[in-house]
N, C-alpha and C. Protein backbone atom coordinates (compact mmCIF):
# COMPACT_ATOMS: atom_id res chain seq x y z
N UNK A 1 -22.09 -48.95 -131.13
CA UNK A 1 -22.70 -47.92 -131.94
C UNK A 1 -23.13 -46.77 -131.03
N UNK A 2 -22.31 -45.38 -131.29
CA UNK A 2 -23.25 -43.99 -130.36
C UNK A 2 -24.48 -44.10 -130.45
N UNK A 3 -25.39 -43.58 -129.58
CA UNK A 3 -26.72 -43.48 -129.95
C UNK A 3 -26.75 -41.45 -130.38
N UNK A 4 -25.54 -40.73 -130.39
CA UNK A 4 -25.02 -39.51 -130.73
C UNK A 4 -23.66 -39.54 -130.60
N UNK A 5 -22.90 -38.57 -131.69
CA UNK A 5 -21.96 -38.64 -131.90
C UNK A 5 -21.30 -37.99 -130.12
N UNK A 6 -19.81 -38.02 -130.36
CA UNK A 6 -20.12 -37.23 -129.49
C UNK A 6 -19.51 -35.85 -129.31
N UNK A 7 -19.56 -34.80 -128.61
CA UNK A 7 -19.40 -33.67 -128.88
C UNK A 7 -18.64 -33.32 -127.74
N UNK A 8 -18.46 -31.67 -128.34
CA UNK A 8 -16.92 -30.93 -127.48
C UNK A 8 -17.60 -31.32 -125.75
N UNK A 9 -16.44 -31.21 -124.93
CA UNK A 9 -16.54 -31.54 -123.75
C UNK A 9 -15.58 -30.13 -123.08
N UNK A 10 -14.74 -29.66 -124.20
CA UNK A 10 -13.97 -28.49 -123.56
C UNK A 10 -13.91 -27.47 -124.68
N UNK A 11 -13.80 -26.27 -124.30
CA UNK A 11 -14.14 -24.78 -125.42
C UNK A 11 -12.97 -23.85 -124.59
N UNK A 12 -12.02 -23.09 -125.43
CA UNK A 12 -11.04 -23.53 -125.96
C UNK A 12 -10.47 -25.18 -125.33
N UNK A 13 -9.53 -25.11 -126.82
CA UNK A 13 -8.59 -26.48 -126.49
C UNK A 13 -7.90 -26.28 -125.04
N UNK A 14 -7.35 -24.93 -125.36
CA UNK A 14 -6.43 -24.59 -123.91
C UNK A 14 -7.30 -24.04 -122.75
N UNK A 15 -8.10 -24.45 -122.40
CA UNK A 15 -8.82 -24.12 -121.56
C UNK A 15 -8.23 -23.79 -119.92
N UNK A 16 -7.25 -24.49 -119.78
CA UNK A 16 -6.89 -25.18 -118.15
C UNK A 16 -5.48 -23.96 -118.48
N UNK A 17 -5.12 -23.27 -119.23
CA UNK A 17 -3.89 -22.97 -119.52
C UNK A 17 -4.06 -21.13 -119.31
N UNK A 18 -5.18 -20.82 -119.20
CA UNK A 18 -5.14 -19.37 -118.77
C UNK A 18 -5.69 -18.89 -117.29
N UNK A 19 -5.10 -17.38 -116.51
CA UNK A 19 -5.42 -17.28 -115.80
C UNK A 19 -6.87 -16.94 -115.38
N UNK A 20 -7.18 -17.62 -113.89
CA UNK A 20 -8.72 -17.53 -113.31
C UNK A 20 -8.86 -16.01 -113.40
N UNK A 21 -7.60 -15.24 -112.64
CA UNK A 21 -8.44 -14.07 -112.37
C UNK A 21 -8.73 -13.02 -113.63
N UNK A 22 -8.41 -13.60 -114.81
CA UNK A 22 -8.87 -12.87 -116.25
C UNK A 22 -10.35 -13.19 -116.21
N UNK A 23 -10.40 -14.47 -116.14
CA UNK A 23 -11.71 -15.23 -117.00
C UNK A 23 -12.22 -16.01 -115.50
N UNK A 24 -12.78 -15.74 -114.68
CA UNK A 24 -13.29 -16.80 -113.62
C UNK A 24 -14.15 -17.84 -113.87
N UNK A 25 -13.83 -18.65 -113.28
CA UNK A 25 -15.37 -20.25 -113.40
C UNK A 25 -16.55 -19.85 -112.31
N UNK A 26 -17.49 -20.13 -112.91
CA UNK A 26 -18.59 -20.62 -112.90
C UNK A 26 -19.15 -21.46 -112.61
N UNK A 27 -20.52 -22.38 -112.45
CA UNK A 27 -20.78 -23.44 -112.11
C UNK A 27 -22.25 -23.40 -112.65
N UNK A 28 -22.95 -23.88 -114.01
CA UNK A 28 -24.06 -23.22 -114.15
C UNK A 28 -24.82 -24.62 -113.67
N UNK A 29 -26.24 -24.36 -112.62
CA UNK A 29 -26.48 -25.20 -112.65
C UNK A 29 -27.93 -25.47 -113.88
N UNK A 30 -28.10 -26.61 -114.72
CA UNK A 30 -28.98 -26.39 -115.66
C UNK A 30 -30.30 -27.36 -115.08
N UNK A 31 -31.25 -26.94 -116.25
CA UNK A 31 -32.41 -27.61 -116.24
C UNK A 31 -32.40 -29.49 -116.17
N UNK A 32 -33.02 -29.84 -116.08
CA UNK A 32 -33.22 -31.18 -116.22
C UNK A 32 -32.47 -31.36 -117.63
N UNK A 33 -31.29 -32.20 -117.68
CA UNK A 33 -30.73 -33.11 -119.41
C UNK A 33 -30.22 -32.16 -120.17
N UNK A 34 -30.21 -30.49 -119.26
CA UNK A 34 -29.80 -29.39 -120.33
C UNK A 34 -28.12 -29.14 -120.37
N UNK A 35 -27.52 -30.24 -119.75
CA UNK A 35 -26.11 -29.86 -119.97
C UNK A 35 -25.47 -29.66 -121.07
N UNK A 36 -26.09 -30.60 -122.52
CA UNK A 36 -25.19 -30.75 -123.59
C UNK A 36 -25.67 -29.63 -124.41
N UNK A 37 -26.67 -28.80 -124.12
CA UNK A 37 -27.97 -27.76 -125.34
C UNK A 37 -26.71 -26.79 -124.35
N UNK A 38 -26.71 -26.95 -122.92
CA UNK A 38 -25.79 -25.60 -122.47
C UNK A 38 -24.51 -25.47 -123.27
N UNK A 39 -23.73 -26.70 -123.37
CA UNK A 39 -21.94 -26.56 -123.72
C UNK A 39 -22.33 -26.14 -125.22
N UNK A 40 -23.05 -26.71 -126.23
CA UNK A 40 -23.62 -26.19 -127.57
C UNK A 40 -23.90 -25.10 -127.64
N UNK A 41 -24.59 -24.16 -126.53
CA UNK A 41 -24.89 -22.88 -126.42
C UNK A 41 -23.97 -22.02 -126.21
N UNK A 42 -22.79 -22.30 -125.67
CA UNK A 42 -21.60 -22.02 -125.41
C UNK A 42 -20.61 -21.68 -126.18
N UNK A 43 -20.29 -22.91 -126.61
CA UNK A 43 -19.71 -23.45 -128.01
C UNK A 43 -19.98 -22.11 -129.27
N UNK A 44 -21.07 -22.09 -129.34
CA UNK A 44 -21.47 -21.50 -130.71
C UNK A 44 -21.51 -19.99 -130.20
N UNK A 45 -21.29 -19.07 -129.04
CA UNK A 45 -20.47 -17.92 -128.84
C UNK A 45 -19.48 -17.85 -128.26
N UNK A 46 -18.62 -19.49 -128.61
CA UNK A 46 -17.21 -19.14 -128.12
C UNK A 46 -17.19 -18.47 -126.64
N UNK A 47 -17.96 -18.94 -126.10
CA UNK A 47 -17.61 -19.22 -124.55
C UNK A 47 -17.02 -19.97 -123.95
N UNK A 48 -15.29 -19.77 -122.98
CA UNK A 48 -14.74 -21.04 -122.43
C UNK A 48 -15.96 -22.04 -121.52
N UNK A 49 -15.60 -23.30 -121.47
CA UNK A 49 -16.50 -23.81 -120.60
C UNK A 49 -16.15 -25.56 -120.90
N UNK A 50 -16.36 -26.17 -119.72
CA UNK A 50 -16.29 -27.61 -119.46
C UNK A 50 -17.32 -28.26 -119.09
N UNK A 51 -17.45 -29.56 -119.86
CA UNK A 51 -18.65 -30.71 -119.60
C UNK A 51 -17.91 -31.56 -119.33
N UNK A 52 -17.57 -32.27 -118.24
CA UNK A 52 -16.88 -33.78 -118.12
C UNK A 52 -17.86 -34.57 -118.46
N UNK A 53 -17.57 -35.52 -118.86
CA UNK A 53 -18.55 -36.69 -119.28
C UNK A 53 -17.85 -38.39 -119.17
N UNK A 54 -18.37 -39.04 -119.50
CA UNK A 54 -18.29 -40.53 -119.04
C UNK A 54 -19.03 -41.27 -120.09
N UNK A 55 -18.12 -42.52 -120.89
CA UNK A 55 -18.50 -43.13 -121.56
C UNK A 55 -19.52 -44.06 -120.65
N UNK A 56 -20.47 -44.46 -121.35
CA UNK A 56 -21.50 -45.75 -120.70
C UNK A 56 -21.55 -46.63 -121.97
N UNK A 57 -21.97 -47.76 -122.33
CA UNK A 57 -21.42 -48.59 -122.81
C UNK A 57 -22.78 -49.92 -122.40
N UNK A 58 -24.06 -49.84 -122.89
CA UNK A 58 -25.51 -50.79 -122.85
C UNK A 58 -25.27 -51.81 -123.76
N UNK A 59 -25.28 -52.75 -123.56
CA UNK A 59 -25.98 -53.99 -124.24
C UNK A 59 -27.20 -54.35 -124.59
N UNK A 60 -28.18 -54.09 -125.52
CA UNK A 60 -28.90 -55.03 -125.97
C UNK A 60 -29.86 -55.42 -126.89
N UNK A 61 -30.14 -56.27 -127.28
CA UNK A 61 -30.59 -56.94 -128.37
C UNK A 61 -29.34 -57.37 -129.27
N UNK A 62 -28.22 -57.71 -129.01
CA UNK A 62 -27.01 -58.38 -129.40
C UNK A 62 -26.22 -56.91 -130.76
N UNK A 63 -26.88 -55.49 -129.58
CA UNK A 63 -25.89 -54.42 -130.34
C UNK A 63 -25.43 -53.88 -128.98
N UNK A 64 -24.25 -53.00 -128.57
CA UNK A 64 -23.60 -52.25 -127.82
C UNK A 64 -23.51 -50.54 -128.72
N UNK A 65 -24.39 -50.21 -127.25
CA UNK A 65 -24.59 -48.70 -127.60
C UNK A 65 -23.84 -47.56 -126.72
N UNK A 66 -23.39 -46.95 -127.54
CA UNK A 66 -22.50 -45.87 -126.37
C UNK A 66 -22.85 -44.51 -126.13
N UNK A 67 -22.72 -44.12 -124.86
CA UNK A 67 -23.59 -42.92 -124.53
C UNK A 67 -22.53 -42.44 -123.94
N UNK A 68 -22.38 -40.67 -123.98
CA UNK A 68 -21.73 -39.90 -123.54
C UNK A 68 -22.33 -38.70 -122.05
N UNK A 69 -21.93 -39.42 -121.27
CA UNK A 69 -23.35 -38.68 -120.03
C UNK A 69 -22.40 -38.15 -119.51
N UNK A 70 -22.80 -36.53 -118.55
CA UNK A 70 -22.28 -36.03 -117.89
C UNK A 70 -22.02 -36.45 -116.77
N UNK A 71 -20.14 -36.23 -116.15
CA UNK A 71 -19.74 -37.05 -114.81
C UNK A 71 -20.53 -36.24 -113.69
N UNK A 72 -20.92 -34.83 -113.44
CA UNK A 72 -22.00 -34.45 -112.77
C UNK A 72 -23.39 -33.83 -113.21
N UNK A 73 -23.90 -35.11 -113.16
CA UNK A 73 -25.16 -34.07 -114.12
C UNK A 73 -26.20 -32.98 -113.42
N UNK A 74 -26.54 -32.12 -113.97
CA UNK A 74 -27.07 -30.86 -113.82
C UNK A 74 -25.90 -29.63 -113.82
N UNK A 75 -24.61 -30.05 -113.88
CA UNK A 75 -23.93 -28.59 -114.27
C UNK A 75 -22.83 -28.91 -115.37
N UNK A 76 -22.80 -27.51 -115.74
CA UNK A 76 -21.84 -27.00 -116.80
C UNK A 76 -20.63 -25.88 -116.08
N UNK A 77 -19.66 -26.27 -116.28
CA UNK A 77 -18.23 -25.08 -115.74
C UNK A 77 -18.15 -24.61 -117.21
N UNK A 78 -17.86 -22.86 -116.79
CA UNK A 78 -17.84 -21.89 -117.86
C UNK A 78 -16.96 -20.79 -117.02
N UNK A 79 -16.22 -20.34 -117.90
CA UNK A 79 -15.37 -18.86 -117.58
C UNK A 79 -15.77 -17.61 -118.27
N UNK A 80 -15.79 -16.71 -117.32
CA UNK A 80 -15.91 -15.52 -117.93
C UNK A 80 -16.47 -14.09 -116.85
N UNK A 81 -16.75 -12.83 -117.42
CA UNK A 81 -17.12 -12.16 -116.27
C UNK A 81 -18.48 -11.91 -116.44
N UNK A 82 -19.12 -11.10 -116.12
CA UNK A 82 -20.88 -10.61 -115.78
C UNK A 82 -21.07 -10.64 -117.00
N UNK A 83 -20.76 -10.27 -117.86
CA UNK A 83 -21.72 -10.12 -119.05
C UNK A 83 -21.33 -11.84 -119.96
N UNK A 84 -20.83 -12.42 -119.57
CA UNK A 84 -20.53 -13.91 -120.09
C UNK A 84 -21.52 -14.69 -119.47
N UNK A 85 -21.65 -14.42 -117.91
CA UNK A 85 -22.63 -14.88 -117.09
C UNK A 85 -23.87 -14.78 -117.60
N UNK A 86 -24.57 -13.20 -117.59
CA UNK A 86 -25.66 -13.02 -118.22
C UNK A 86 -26.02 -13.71 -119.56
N UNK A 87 -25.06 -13.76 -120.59
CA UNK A 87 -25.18 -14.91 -121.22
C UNK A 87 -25.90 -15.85 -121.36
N UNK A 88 -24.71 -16.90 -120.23
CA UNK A 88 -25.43 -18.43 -119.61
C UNK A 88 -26.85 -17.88 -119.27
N UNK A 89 -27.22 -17.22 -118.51
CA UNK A 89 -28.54 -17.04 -117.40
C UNK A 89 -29.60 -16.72 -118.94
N UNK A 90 -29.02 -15.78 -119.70
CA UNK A 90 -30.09 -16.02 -120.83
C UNK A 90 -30.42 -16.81 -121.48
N UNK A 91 -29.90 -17.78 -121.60
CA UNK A 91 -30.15 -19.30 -122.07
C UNK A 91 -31.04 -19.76 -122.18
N UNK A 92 -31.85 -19.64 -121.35
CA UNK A 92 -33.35 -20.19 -120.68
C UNK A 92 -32.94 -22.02 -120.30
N UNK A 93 -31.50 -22.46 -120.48
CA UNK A 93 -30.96 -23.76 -120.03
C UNK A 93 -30.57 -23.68 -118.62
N UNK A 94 -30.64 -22.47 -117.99
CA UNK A 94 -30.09 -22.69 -116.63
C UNK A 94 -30.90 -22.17 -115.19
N UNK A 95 -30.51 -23.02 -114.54
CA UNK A 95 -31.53 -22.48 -113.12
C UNK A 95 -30.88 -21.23 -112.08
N UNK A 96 -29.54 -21.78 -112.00
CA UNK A 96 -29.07 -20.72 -111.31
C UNK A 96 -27.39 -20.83 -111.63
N UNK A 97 -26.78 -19.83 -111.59
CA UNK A 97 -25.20 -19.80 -111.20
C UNK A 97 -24.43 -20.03 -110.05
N UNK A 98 -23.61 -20.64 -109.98
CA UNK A 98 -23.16 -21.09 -108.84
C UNK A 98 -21.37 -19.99 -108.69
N UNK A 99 -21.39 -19.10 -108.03
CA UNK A 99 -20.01 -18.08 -107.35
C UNK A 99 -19.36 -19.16 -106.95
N UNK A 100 -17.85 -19.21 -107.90
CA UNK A 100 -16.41 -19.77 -107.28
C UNK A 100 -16.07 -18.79 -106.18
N UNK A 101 -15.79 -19.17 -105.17
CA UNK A 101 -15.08 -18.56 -104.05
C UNK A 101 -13.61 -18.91 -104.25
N UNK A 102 -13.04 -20.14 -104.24
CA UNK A 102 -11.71 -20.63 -104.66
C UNK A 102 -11.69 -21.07 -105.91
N UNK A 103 -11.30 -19.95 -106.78
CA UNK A 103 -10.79 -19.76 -108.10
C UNK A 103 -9.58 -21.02 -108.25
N UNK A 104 -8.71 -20.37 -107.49
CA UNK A 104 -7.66 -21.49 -107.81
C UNK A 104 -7.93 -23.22 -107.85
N UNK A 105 -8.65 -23.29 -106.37
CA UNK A 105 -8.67 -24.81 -106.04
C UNK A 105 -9.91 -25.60 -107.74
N UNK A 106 -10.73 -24.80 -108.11
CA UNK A 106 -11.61 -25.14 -108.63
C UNK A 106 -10.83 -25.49 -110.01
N UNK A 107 -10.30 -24.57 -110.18
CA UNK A 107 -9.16 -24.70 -111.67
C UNK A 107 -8.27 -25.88 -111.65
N UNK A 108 -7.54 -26.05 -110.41
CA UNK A 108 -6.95 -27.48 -110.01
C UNK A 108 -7.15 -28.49 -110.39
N UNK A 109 -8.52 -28.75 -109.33
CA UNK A 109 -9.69 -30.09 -109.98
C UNK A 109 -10.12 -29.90 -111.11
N UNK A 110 -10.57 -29.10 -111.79
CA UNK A 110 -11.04 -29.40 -113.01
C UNK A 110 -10.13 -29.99 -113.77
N UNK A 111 -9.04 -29.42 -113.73
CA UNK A 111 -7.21 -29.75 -115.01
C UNK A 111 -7.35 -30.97 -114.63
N UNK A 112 -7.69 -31.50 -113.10
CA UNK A 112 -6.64 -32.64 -112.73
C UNK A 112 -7.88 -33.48 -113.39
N UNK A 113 -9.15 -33.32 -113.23
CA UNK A 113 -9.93 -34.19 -113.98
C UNK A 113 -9.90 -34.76 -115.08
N UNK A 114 -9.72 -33.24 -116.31
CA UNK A 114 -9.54 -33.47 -117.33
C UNK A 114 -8.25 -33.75 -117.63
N UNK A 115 -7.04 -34.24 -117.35
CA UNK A 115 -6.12 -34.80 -117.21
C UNK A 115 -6.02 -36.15 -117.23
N UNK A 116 -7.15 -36.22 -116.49
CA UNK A 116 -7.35 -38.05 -116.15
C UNK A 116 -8.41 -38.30 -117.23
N UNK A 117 -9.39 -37.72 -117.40
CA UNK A 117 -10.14 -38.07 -118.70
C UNK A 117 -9.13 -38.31 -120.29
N UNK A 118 -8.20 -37.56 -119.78
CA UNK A 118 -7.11 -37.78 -121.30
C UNK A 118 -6.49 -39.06 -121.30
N UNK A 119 -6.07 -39.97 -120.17
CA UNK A 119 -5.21 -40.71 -120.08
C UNK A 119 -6.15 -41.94 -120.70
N UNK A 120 -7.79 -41.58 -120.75
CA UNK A 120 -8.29 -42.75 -121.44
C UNK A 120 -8.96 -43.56 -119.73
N UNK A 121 -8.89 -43.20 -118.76
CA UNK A 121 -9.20 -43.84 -117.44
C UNK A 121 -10.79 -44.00 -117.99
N UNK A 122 -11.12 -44.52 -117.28
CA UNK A 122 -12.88 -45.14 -117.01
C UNK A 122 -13.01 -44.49 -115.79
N UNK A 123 -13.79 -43.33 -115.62
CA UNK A 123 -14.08 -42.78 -114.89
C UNK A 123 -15.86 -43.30 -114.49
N UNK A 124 -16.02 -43.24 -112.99
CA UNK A 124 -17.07 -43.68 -112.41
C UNK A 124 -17.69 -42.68 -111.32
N UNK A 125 -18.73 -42.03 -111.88
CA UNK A 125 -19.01 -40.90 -110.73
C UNK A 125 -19.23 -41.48 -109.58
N UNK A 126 -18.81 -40.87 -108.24
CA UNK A 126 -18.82 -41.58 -107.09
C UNK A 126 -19.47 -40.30 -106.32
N UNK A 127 -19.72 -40.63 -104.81
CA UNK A 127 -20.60 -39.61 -103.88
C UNK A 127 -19.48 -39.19 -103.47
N UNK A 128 -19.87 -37.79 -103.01
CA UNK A 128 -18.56 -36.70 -102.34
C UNK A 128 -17.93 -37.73 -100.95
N UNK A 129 -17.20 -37.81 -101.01
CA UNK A 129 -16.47 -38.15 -99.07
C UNK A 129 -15.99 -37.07 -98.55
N UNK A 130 -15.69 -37.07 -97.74
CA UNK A 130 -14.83 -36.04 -96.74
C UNK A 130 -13.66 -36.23 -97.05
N UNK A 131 -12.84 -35.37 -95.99
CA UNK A 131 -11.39 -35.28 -96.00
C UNK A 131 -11.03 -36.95 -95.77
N UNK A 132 -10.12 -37.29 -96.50
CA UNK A 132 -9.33 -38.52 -96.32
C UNK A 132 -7.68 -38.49 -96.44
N UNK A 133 -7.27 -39.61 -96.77
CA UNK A 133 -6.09 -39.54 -96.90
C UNK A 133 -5.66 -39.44 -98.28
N UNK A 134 -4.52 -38.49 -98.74
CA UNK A 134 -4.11 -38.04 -99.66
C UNK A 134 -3.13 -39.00 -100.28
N UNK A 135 -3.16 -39.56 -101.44
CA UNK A 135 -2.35 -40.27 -102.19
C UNK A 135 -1.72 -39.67 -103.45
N UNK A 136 -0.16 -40.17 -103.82
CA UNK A 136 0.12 -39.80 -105.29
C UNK A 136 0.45 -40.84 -105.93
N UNK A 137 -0.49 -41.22 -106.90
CA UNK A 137 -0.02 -42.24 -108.24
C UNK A 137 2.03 -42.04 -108.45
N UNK A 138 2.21 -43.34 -107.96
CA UNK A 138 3.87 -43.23 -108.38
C UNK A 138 4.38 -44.24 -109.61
N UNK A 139 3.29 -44.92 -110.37
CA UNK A 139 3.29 -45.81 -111.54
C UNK A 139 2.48 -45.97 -111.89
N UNK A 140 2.63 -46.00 -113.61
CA UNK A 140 1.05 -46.63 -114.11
C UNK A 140 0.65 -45.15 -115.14
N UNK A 141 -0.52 -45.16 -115.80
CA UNK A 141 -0.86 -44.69 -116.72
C UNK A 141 -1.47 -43.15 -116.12
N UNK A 142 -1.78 -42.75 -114.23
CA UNK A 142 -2.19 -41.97 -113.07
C UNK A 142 -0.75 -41.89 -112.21
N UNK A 143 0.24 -41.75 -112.84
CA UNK A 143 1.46 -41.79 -112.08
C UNK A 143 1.58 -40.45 -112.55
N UNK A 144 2.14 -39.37 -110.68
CA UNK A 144 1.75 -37.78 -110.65
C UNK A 144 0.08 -37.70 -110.24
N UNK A 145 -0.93 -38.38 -110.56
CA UNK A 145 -1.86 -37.97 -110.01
C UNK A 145 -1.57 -37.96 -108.40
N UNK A 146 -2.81 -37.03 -107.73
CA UNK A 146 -3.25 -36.99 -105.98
C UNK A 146 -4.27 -37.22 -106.18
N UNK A 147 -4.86 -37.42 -105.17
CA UNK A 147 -5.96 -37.76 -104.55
C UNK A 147 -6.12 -38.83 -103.74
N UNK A 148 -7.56 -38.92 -102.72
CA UNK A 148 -7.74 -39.70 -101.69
C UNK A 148 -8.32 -41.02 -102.38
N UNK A 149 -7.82 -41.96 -101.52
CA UNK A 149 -8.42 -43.55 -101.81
C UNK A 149 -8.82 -44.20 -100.97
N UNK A 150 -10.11 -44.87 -101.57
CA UNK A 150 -11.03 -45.40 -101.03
C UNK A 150 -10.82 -47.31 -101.56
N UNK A 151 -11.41 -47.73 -100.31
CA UNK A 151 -11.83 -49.45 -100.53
C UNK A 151 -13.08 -49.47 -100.88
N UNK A 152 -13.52 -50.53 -101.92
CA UNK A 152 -14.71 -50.74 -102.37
C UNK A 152 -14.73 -51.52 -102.92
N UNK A 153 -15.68 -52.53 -102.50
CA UNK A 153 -16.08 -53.71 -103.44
C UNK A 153 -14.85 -54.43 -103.88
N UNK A 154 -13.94 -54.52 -102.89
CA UNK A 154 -13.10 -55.75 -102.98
C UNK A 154 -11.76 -54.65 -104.14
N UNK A 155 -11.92 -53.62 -104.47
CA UNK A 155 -10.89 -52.65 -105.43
C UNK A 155 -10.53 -51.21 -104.76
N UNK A 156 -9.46 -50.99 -104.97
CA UNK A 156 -9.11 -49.76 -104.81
C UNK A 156 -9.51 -48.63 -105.67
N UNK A 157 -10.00 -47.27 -105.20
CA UNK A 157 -10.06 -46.26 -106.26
C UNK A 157 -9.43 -45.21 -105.90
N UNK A 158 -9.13 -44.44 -106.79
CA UNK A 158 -8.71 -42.66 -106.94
C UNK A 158 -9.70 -42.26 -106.88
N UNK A 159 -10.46 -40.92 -105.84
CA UNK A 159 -11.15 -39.92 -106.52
C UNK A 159 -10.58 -39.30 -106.19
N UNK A 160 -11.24 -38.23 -107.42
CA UNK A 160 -10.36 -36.63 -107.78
C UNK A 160 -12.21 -36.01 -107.69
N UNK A 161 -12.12 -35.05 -106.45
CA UNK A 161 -13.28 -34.32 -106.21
C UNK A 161 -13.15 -32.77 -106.79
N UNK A 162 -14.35 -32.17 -107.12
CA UNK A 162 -14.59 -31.12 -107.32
C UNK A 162 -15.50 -30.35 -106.35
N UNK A 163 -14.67 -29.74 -105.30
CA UNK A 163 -15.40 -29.20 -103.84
C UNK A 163 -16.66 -28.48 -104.42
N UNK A 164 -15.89 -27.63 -105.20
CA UNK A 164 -17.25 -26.61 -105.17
C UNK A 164 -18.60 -27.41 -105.25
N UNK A 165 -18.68 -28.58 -105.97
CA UNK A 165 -20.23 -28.95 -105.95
C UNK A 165 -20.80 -30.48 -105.17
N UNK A 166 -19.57 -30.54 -104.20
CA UNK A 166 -19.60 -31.74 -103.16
C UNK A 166 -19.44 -32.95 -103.92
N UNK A 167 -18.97 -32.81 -105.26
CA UNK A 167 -19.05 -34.08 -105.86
C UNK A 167 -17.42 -34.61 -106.27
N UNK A 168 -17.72 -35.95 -106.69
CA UNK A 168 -16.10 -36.96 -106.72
C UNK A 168 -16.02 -37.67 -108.44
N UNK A 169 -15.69 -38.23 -108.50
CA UNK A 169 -15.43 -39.52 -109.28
C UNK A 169 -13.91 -40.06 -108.92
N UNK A 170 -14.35 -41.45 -109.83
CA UNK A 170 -13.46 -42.85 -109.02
C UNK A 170 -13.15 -43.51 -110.13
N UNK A 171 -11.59 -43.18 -110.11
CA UNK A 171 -11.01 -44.30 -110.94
C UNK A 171 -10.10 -45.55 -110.61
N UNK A 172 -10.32 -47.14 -111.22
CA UNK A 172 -9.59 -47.69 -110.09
C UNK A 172 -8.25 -47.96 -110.69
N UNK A 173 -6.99 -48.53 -109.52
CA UNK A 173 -6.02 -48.18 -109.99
C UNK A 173 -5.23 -49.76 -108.69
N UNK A 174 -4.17 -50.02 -109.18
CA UNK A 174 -3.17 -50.69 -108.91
C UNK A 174 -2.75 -50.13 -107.38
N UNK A 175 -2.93 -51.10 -106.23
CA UNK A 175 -2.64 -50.62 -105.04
C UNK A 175 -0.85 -50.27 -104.96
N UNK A 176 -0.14 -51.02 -105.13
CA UNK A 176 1.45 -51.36 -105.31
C UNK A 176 2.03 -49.94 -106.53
N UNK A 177 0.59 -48.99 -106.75
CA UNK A 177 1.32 -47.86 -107.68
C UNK A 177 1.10 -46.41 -106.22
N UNK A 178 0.93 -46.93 -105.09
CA UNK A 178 0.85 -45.45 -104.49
C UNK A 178 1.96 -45.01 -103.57
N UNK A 179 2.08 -44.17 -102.94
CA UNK A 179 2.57 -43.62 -102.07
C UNK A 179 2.02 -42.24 -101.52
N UNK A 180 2.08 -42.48 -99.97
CA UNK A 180 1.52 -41.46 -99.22
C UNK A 180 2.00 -39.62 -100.06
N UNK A 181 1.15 -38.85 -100.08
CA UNK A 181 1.43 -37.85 -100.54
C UNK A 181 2.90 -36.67 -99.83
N UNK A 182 3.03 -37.05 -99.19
CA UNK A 182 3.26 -36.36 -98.02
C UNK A 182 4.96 -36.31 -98.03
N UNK A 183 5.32 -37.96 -98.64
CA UNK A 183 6.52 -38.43 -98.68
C UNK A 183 7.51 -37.56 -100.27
N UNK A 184 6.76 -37.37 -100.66
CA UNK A 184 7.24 -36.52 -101.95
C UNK A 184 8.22 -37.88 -102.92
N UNK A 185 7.30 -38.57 -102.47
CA UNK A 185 8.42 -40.02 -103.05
C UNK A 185 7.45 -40.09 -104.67
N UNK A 186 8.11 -40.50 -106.09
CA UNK A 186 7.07 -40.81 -106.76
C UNK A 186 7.42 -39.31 -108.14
């Protein structure tokens, strides 16, 4: 049972499908829990903008409750120029804006995120790592994905990071589906 339904996570549908240097991203960072009042705030002047989120899934008292939480909480990604900005900042939901420097790379990760949020993956926010080694999914339901992989707890994972805000998430995946990136094999 939701404990809330759950709501848009992306504004337009085609969000990932137009160019940065029309509409640039953003990074708003919000108040304490104000991510979902931000994408709603958004939403309702048709402002582009992205909330990744993550099913959670509680047990108890013999009901299962499902919650829709943000994969980084305290920000909202939004496109647009100064006066879209001013916007967000009027909100009274946000603390500060965060300047894309790499337009492109940021647009990347986000698609490739929400890409992987489509395939239905169980995504697990994980802590930023450093540079590692680069992998491409060559089978499986993440076959075409990149990204670096990590050992943990006895499983392999994918994360797909979003530089701009030092942060990752981790999805796990079938060791016997990778190949080094590098090899163009896959």
């Amino acid at each position: 049972m939701p404990l809330l339904k759950r709501e848009p996570d992306l504004y337009p549908p085609d969000l990932f499908s137009g160019a940065v240097e029309a509409r640039p991203w953003w990074a708003a960072h919000v108040r304490s829990r104000q991510e979902k009042s931000l994408a709603r705030h958004l939403l309702e002047r048709r402002l582009p903008f992205y909330l990744p989120q993550q099913v959670k899934r509680v047990a108890a008292h013999g009901r299962v409750r499902t919650s829709h939480l943000p994969l980084f909480p305290g920000y909202v990604f939004f496109r647009g120029g100064s006066d879209e900005r001013l916007a967000v900042l009027r909100s009274q939901l946000v603390v500060r804006t965060l300047e894309v420097r790499d337009q492109l790379l940021l647009d990347a990760e986000l698609a490739r995120l929400w890409r992987l949020q489509a395939t239905g993956a169980l995504l697990v926010p994980h802590e930023w790592l450093g540079p590692g080694d680069e992998v491409k999914v060559t089978a499986g339901p993440f076959r075409g994905f990149t990204g670096t992989v990590v050992r943990e707890g006895g499983s392999d994972r994918l994360i797909v990071s979003v530089t701009l805000l030092r942060r990752a998430v981790a999805a796990t995946f079938a060791r016997d589906q990778l190949a080094p990136a590098s090899t163009g094999r896959g």
